[in-house]
Every structure is written in structure tokens, then in C-alpha cells.
Protein backbone atom coordinates (compact mmCIF):
# COMPACT_ATOMS: atom_id res chain seq x y z
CA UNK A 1 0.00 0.00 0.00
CA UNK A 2 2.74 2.10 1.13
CA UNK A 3 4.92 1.46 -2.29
CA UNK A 4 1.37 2.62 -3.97
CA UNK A 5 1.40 5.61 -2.75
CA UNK A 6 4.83 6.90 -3.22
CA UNK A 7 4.84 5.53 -6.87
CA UNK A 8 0.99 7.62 -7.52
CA UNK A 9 3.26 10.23 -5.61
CA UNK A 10 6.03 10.36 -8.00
CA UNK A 11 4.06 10.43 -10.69
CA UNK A 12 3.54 14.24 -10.55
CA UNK A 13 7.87 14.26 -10.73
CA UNK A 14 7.64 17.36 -12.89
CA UNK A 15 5.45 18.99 -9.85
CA UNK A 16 8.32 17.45 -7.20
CA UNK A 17 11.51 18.91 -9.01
CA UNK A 18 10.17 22.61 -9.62
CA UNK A 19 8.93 22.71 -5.92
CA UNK A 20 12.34 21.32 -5.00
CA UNK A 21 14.27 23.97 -7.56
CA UNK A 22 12.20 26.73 -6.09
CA UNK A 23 12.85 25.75 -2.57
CA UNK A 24 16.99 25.58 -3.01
CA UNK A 25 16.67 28.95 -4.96
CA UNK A 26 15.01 30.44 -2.24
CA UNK A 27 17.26 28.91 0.50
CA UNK A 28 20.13 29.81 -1.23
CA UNK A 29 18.95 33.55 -1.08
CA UNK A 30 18.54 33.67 2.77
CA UNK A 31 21.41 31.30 3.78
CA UNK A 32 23.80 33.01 5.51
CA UNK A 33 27.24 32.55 4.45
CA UNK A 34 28.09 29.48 5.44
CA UNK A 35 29.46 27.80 2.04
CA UNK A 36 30.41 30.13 -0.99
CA UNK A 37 27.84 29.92 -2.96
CA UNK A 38 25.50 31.40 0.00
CA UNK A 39 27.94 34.07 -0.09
CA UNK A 40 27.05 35.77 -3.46
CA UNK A 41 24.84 38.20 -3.86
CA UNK A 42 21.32 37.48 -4.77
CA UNK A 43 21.31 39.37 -7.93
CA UNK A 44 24.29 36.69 -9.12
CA UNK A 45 22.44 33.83 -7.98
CA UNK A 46 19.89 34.78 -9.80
CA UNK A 47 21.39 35.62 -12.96
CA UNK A 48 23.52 32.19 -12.75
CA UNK A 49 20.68 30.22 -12.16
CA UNK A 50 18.39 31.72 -14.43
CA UNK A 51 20.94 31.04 -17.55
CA UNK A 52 21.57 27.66 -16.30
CA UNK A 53 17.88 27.40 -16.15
CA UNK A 54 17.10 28.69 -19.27
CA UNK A 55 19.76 26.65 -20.62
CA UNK A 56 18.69 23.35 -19.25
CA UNK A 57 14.82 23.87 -20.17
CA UNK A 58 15.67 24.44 -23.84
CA UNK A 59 17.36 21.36 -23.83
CA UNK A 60 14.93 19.30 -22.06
CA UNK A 61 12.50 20.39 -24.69
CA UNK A 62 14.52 19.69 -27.35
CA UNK A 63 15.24 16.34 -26.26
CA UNK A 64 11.48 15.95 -25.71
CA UNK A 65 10.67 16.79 -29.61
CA UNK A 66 13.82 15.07 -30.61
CA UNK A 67 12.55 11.88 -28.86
CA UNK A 68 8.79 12.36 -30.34
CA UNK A 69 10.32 12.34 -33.73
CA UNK A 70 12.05 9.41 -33.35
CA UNK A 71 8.99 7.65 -32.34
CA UNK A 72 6.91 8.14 -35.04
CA UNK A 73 9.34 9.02 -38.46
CA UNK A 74 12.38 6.55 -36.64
CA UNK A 75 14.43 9.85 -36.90
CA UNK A 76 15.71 12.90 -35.29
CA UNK A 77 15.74 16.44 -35.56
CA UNK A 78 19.36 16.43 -37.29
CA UNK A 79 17.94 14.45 -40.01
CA UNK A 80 15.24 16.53 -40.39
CA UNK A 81 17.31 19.25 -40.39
CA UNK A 82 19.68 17.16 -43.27
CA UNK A 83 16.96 16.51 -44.90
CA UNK A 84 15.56 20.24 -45.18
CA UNK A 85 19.39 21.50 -46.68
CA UNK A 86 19.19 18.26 -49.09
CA UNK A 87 15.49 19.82 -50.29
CA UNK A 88 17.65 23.24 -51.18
CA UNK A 89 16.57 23.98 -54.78
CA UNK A 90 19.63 24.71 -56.21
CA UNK A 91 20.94 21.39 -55.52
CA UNK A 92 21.44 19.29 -58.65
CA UNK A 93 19.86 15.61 -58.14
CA UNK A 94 20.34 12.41 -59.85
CA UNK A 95 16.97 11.74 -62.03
CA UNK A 96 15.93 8.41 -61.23
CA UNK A 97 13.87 6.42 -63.79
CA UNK A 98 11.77 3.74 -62.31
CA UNK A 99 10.56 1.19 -64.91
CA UNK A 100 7.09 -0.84 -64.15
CA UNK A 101 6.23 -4.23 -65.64
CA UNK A 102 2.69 -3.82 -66.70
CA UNK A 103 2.61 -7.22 -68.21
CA UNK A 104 0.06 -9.60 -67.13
CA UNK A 105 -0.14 -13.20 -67.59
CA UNK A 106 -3.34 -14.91 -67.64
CA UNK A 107 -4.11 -18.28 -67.59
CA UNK A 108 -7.16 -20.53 -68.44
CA UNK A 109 -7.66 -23.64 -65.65
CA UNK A 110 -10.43 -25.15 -68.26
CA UNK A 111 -8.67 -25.42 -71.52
CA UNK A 112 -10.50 -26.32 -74.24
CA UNK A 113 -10.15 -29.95 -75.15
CA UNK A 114 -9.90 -31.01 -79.15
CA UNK A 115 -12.03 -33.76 -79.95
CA UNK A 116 -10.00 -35.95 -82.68
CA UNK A 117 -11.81 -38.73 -82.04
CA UNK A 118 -13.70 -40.56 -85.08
CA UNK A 119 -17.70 -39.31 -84.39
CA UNK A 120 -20.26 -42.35 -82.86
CA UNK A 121 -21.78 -43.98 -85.85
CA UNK A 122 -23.67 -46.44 -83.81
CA UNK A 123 -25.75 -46.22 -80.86
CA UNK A 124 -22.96 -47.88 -78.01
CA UNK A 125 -20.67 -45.93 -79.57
CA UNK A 126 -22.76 -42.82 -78.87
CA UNK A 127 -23.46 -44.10 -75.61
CA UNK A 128 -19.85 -44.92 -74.42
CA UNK A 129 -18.95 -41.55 -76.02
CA UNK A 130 -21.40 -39.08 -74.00
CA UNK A 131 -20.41 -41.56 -71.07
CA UNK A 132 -16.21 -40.60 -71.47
CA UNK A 133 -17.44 -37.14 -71.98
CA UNK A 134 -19.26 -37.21 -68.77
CA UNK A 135 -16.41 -38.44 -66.90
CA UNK A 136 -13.99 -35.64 -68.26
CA UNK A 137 -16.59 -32.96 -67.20
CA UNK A 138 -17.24 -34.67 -63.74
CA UNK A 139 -13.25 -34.20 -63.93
CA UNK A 140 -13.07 -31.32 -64.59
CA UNK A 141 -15.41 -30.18 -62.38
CA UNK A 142 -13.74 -31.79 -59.22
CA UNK A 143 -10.09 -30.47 -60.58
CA UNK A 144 -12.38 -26.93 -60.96
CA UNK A 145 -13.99 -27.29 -57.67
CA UNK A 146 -10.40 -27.43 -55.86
CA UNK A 147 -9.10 -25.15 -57.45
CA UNK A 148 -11.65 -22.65 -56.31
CA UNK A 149 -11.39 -24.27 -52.46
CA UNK A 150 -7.27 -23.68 -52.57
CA UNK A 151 -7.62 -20.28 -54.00
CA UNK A 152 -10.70 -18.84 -51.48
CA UNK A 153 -8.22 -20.89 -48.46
CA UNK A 154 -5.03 -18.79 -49.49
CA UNK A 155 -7.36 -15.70 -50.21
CA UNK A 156 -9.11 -16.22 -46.54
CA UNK A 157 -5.22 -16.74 -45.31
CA UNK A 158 -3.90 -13.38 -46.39
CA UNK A 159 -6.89 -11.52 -44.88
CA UNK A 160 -6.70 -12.79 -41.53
CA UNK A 161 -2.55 -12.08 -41.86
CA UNK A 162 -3.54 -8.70 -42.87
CA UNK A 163 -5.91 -8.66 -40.33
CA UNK A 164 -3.18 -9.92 -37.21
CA UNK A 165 -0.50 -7.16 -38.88
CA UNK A 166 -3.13 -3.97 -38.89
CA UNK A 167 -4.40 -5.43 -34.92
CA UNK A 168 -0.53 -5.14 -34.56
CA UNK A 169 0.15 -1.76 -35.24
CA UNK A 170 -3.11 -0.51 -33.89
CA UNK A 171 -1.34 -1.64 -30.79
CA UNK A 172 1.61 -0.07 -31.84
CA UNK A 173 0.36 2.90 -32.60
CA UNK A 174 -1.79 3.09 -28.83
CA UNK A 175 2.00 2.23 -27.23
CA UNK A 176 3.74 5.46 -28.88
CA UNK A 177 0.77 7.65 -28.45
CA UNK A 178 1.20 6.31 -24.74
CA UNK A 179 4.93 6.96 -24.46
CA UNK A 180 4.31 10.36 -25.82
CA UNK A 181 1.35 11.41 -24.05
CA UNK A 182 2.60 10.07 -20.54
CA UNK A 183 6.22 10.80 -20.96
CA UNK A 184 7.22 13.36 -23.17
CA UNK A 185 4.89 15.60 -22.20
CA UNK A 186 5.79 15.32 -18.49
CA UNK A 187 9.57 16.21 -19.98
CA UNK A 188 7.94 19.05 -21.78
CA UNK A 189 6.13 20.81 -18.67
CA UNK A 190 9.13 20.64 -16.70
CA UNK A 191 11.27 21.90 -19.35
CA UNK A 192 8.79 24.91 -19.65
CA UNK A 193 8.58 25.31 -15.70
CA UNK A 194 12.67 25.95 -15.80
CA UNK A 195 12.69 28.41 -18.47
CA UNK A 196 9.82 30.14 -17.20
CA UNK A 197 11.10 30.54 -13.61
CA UNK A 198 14.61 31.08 -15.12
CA UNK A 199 13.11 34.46 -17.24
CA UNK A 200 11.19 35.47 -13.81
CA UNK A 201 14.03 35.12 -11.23
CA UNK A 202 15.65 37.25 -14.00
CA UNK A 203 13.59 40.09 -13.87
């Protein structure tokens, strides 16, 4: 129960470090001197701290935006950056022709059988010639029929893959909007909180 609390507790860590920045500022301007930092005046403790501040909020926001970026596009801002002098206009690039096959093969599972037999004069031979004909058809059929059964099975295959792989980076998705939402934008406030009290200690 105990461990619950202080982990709900430091959840609010942003909240915990300003109130703890604030407090050492402030102690540090009514300390008597003791050490030598106590023994500045409070107008260089103040500008000190609020460059340092300034100067370490920038960069926790930075690193904030930095780390978005590298959730979503897998890069950083000094690719980005790379990337926006590659874009410069003047900058000759290498024309790359890309060459698509637009030739389709199609193929008939039924093809049409040639008859070279001699034709049924008599009526067994007419008989036992619509019977073989039969048979071929009921062949074909069957050899049709599977066909039809191993194409729908691979067909039904790929959709649920598809299926699994989109479930998959739904999931994805929810876990980087999560690691975003919950920690960069706890980095984010804090970084604001020191540059804000760093510009109003300055004042």
C-alpha cells in the first residue's frame, strides 16, 4: 500500500523537481554565508541560475521533440534538419527512372479440349462416347472445384494475416501515443517550468 502511494506520488515528478528547484533557490537567497555559494549576492544567484535554467529547459524540450520524432518518423531532428538542406533547390539531383512491368499473364484452368476422335456412328458408340465425356466434365469439375477451395483458403489466409498485422500496429500505434502522451509531455512541462522561472528570477 505504502509502495502505492509513493509511486501515484512520484508520478507528478515534474510537480516534485520545480517545488524542490524553487525551494533551493530560495534557501540559497537567505542562507547566511556558510558555504560560498551562500555568499554571493542574490542578484548573481539569480542571474547564474536563471541562464543555467534557461539553458537546461531548452534542452529538455529539445530532447522531448527530438525523442517524439524518433517515435513516429524513426528519426531525429538532425535528419530533419539534413533533410531540409538536401530539399535546397539549387541542388542538382540524380533523375531516377523507375521502370514498371505492366505485363500480365493470364491463364485458363479449363482449356478447351480437341475432340479428334472418329464421331459415334452407332448407338454404343454414342453411348460410351457421352459416357467418357461425362467423366472428363465430372473431372473437370472436381479439378475446378479445388481449385476454387485452394484459391478462397489462401485468399481467406492473407486476410486474416492482414488482419493480425493492422491489430498489430493498432497496438503499436496506442503504445507510442502512450509513451508520448505520458512521458514526453511530463519532460515538456518541466522543461517549460525551468525556463519560465529562469526568465522570472531574472527580472
Amino acid at each position: 500500500m505504502l509502495y502505492s502511494i509513493i509511486k501515484w506520488i512520484f508520478r507528478a515528478w515534474p510537480l516534485l523537481a520545480s517545488l524542490l528547484i524553487i525551494y533551493i533557490h530560495h534557501l540559497t537567497l537567505t542562507l547566511p554565508c556558510l558555504i560560498p555559494l551562500t555568499c554571493w549576492s542574490n542578484e548573481v544567484i539569480n542571474k547564474y541560475l536563471s541562464f543555467s535554467l534557461n539553458i537546461l529547459g531548452g534542452i529538455l524540450v529539445l530532447y522531448s521533440i527530438n525523442s517524439n520524432l524518433g517515435v513516429f518518423k524513426k528519426g531525429n531532428l538532425v535528419v530533419l534538419f539534413c533533410n531540409w538542406l538536401k530539399s535546397f533547390p539549387l541542388i542538382k539531383r540524380k533523375q531516377v527512372s523507375v521502370t514498371k512491368d505492366l505485363s500480365m499473364s493470364y491463364s485458363n484452368e479449363l482449356s478447351a479440349r480437341i475432340d479428334s476422335t472418329k464421331p459415334p456412328e452407332t448407338i454404343d458408340e454414342l453411348y460410351k462416347y457421352t459416357q467418357e465425356q461425362l467423366f472428363l466434365l465430372r473431372k473437370d469439375l472436381k479439378n475446378e472445384r479445388k481449385n476454387q477451395e485452394a484459391a478462397l483458403n489462401k485468399i481467406t489466409k492473407e486476410c486474416s494475416n492482414k488482419h493480425r498485422a493492422i491489430n498489430k500496429n493498432v497496438l503499436e500505434v496506442n503504445d507510442k501515443l502512450k509513451t508520448v502522451a505520458i512521458g514526453g509531455i511530463k519532460l515538456q512541462i518541466f522543461g517549460f517550468f525551468l525556463v519560465s522561472y529562469g526568465s522570472y528570477i531574472a527580472l
